[in-house]
Protein backbone atom coordinates (compact mmCIF):
# COMPACT_ATOMS: atom_id res chain seq x y z
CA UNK A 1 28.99 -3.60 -5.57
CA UNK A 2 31.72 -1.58 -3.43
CA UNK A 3 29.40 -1.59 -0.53
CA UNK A 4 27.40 -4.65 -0.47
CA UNK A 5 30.51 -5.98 2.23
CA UNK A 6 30.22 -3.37 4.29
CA UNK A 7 25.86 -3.61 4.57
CA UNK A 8 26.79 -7.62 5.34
CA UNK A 9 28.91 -6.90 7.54
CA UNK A 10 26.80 -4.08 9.55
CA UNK A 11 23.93 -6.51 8.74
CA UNK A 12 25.89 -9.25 11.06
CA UNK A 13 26.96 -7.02 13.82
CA UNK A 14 23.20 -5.62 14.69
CA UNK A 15 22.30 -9.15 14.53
CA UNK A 16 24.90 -10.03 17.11
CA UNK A 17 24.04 -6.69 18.69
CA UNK A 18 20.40 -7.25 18.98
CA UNK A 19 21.14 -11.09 20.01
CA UNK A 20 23.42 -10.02 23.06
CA UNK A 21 21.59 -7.54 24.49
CA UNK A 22 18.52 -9.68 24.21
CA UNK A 23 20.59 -12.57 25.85
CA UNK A 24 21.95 -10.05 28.58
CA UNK A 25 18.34 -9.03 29.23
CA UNK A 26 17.26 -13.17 29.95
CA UNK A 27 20.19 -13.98 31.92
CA UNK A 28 18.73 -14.83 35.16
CA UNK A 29 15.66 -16.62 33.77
CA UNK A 30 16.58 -19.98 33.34
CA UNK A 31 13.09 -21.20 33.47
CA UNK A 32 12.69 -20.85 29.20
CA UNK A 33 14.77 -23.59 27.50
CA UNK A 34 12.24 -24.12 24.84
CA UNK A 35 12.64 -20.81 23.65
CA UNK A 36 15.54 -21.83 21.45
CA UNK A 37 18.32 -19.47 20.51
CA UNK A 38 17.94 -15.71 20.86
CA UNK A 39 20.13 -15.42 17.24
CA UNK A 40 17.48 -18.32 15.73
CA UNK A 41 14.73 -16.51 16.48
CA UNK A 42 16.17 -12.97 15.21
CA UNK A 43 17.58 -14.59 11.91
CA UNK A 44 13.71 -16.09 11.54
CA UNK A 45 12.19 -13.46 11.83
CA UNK A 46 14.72 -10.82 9.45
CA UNK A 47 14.76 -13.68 6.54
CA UNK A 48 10.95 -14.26 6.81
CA UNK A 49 9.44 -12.29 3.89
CA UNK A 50 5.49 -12.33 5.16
CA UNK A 51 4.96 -9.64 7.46
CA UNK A 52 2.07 -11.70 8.86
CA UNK A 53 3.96 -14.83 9.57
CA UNK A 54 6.87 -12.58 10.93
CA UNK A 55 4.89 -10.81 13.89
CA UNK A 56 3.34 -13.93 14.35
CA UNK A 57 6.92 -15.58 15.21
CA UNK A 58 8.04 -12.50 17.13
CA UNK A 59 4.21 -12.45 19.29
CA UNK A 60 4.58 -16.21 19.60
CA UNK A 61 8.50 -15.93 20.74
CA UNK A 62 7.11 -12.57 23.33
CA UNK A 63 5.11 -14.73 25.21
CA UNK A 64 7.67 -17.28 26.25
CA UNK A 65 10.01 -15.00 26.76
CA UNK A 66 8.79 -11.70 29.13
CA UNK A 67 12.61 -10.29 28.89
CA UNK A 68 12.16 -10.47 25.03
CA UNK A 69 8.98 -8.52 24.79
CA UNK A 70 10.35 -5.98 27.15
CA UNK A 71 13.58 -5.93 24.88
CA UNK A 72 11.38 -5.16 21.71
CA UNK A 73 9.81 -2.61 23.20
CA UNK A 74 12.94 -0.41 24.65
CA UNK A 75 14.74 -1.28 21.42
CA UNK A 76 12.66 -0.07 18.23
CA UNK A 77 14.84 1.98 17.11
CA UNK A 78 17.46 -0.61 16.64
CA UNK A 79 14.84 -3.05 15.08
CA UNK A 80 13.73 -0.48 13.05
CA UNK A 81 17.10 0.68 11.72
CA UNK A 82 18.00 -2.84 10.51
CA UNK A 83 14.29 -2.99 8.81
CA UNK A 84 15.71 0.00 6.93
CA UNK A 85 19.14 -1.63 6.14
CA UNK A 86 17.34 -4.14 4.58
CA UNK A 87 14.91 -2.16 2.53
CA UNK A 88 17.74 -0.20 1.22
CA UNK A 89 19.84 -3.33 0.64
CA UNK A 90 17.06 -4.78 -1.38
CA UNK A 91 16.05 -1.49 -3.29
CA UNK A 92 19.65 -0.47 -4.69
CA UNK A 93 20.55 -4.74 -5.06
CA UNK A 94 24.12 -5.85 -5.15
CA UNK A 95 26.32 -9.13 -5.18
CA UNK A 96 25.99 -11.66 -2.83
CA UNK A 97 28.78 -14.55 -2.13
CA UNK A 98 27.86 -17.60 -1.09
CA UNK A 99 29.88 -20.87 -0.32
CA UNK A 100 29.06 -23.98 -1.74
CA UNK A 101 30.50 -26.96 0.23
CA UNK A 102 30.92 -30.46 -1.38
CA UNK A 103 32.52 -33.77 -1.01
CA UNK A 104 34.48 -35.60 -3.58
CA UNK A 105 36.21 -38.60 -2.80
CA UNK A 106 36.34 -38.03 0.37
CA UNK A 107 37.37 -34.35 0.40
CA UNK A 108 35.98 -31.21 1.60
CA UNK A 109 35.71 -28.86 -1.56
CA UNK A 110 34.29 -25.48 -0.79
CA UNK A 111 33.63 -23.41 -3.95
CA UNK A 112 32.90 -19.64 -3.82
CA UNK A 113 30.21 -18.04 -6.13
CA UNK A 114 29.29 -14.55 -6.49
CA UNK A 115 25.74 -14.11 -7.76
CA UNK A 116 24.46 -10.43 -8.98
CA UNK A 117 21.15 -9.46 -7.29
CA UNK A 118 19.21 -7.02 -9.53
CA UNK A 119 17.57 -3.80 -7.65
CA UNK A 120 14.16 -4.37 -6.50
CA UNK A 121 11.87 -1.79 -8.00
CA UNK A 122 9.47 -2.08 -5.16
CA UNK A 123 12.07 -1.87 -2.52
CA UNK A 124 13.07 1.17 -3.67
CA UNK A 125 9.89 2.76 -4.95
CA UNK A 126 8.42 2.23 -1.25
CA UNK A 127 11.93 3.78 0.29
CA UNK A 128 11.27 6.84 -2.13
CA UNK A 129 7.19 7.04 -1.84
CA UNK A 130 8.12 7.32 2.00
CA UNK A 131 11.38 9.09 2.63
CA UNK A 132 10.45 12.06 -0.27
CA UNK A 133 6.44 11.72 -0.64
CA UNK A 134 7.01 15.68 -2.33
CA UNK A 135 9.02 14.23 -4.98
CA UNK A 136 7.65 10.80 -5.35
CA UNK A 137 4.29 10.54 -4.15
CA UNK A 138 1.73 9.00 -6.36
CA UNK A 139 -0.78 11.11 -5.11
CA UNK A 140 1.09 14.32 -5.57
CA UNK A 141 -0.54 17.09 -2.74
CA UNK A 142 0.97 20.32 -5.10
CA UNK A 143 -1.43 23.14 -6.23
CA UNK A 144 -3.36 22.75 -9.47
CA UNK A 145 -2.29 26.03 -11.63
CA UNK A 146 -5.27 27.84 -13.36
CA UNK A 147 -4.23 29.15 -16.91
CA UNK A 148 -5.79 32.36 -17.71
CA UNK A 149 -8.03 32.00 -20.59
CA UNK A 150 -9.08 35.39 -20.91
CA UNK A 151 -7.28 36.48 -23.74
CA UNK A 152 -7.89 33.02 -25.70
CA UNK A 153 -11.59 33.28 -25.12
CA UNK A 154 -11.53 36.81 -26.34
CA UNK A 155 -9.48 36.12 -29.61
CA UNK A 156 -11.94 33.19 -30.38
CA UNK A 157 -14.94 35.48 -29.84
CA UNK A 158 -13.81 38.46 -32.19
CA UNK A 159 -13.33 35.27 -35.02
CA UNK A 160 -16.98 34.25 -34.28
CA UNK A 161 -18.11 37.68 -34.23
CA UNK A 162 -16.09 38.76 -37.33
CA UNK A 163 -17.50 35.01 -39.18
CA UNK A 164 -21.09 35.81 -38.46
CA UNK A 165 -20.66 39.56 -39.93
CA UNK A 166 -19.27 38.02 -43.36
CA UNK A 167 -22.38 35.67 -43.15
CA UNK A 168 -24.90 38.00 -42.82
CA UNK A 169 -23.07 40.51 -45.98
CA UNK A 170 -23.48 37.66 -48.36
C-alpha cells in the first residue's frame, strides 16, 4: 500500500524518539548496566502481542530503572500515540518488506520479499467500536421508536366486529 512506508518509517522515528529521550532522561545514572538497551526494551515491549506479558516487561524494566518510570509517566501521550499507529497499521493491513540474507559459496546474497498483510478485522472493529461508538457500537444507546398502532388495532376490530355480525345472521 502507498502508505505502509511512510507508517514504517514514523513507526521508526517514535521508536528512536521515545529511545532518546528515555536515554537523555538516564544519563547521569550509571549505576543500571543490567538494564540492557533503552531501544531493546521499547522494541520488546511494541512487538509483544500479550498485554499481560507486556506491562509485565515494562513494570519489571520501571523498577530498575527510576528515570524510566518517571519517563512513562510524563510521556503517555507519545506511548499512546504509537499504540494507535499500530492499531491502525494492523486494522487497514498493508505490505511489509523484509530482507532475507543468505550465503552461497561464500557470498553474501540478500534477497528482498514483499509479503501482503491482510486487514485485521479485529484491529479495526476495536478502532471503530471506540473512535465512533454512535455508529458502531454493538450495544447501540439510540431511542427505541414506538409505532402507532391505533389505526391497525382499529381496522382489525371493525373485521372482528363485522365477522361476528355475519355469524350471528346465519
Amino acid at each position: 500500500m502507498k502508505g505502509d512506508a511512510g507508517v514504517k518509517n514514523s513507526r521508526k522515528k517514535a521508536l528512536s524518539d521515545i529511545a532518546a529521550a528515555m536515554s537523555e532522561a538516564g544519563q547521569n545514572d550509571k549505576t543500571d548496566t543490567a538494564a540492557g538497551s533503552l531501544q531493546d526494551i521499547i522494541s520488546a515491549a511494541l512487538s509483544e502481542p500479550n498485554d499481560k506479558k507486556r506491562r509485565k516487561l515494562l513494570r519489571d524494566f520501571a523498577a530498575r530503572r527510576a528515570d524510566v518510570a518517571a519517563f512513562i509517566a510524563d510521556n503517555e501521550d507519545l506511548i499512546n500515540s504509537e499504540a494507535e499507529a499500530a492499531l491502525i497499521g494492523a486494522a487497514v493491513g498493508g505490505t511489509a518488506v523484509e530482507k532475507k540474507i543468505s550465503y552461497k559459496g561464500g557470498r553474501r546474497q540478500e534477497t528482498t520479499v514483499k509479503r501482503h498483510i491482510p486487514p485485521n478485522m479485529a484491529a479495526l472493529g476495536m478502532y471503530l467500536k471506540n473512535r465512533m461508538p454512535d455508529k458502531y457500537s454493538d450495544h447501540p444507546a439510540g431511542e427505541t421508536e414506538i409505532e402507532d398502532t391505533s389505526e391497525i388495532n382499529e381496522v382489525i376490530d371493525n373485521a372482528a366486529e363485522d365477522t361476528d355480525e355475519e355469524n350471528n345472521t346465519v
